[in-house]
C-alpha atoms as a PDB file:
ATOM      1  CA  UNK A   1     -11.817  13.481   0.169  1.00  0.00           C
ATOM      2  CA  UNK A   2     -15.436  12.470   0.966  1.00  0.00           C
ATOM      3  CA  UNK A   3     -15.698  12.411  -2.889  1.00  0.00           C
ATOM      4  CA  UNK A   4     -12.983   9.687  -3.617  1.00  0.00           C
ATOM      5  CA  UNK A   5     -13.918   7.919  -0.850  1.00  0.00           C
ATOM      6  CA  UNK A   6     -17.599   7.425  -2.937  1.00  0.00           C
ATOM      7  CA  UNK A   7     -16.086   7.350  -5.988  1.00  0.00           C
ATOM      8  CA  UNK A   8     -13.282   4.360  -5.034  1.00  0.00           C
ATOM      9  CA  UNK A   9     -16.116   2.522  -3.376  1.00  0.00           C
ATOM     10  CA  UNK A  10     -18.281   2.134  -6.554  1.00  0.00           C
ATOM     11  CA  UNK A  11     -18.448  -1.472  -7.640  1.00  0.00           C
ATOM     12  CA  UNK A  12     -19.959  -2.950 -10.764  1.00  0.00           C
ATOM     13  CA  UNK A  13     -22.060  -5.671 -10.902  1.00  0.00           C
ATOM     14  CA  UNK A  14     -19.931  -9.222  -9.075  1.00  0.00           C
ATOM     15  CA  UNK A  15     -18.093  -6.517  -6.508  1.00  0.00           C
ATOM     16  CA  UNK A  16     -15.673  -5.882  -9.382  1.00  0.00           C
ATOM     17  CA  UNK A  17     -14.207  -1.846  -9.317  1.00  0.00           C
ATOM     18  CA  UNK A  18     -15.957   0.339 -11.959  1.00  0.00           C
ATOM     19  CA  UNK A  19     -13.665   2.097 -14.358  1.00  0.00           C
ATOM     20  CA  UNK A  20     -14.589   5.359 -12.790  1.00  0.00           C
ATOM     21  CA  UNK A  21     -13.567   3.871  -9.495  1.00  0.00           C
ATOM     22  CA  UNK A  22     -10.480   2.550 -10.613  1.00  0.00           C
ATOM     23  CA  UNK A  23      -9.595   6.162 -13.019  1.00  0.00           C
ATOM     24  CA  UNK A  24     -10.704   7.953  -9.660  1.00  0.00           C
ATOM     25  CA  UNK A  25      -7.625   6.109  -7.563  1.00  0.00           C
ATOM     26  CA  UNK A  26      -5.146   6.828  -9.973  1.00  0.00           C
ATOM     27  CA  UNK A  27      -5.743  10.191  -9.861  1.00  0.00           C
ATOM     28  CA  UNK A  28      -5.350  10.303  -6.361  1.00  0.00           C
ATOM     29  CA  UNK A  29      -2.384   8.138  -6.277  1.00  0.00           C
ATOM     30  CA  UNK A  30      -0.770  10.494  -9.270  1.00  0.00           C
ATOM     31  CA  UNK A  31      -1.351  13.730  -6.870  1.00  0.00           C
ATOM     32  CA  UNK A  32       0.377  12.247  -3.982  1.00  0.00           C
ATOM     33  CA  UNK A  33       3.517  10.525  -6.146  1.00  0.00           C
ATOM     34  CA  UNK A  34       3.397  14.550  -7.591  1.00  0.00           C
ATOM     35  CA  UNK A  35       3.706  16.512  -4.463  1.00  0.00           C
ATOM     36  CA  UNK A  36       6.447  13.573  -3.410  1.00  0.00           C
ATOM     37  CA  UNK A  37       8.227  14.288  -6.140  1.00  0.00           C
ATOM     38  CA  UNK A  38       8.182  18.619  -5.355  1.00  0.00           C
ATOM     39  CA  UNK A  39       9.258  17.888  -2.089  1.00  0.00           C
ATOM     40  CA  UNK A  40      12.116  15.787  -3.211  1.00  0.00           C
ATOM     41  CA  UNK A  41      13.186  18.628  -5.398  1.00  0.00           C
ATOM     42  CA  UNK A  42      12.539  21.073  -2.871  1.00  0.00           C
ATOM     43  CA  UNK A  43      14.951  18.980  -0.638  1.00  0.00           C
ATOM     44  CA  UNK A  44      17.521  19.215  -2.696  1.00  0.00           C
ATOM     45  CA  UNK A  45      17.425  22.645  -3.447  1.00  0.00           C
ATOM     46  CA  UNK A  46      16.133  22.314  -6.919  1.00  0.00           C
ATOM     47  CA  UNK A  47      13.329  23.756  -8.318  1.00  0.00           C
ATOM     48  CA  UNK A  48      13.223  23.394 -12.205  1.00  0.00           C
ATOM     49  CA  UNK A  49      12.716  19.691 -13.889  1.00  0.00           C
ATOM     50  CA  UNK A  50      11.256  18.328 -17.369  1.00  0.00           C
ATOM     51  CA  UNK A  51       8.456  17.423 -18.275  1.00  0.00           C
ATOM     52  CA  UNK A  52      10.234  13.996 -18.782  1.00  0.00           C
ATOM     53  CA  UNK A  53      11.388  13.471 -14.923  1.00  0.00           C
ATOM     54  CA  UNK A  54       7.917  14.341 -14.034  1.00  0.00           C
ATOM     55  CA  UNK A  55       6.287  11.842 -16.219  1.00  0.00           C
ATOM     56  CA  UNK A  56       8.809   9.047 -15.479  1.00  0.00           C
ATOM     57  CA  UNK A  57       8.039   9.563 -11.352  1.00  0.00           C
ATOM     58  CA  UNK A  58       4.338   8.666 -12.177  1.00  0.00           C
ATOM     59  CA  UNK A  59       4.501   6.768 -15.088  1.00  0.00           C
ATOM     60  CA  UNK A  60       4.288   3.636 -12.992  1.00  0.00           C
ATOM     61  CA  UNK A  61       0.605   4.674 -11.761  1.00  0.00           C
ATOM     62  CA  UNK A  62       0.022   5.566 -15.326  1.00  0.00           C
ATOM     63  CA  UNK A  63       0.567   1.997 -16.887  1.00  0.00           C
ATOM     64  CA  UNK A  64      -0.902   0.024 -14.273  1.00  0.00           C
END
């Protein structure tokens, strides 16, 4: 967690978010909007899914 923390704090030059900062959140933000979406399934009792229902619960994150 330290690590993000570092990573999501590096700014470019004019306090603007390096790429690597900005990559670095999205992963972070996919993980959580993942395990969400287990425990959603799990709550309903269901454990398979597609690749497809996965991808659509993050794909949000992914095209921002």
């Amino acid at each position: 967690m330290h690590a993000m923390s570092y990573m999501v704090g590096h700014h470019e030059k004019g306090m603007r978010l390096s790429r690597e900062a900005v990559g670095a959140a999205k992963v972070l933000k996919i993980a959580i909007r993942l395990r969400e979406f287990s425990k959603e399934l799990k709550a309903k009792g269901e454990c398979a899914y597609t690749f497809e229902e996965q991808y659509n619960y993050i794909k949000d994150i992914l095209d921002a």
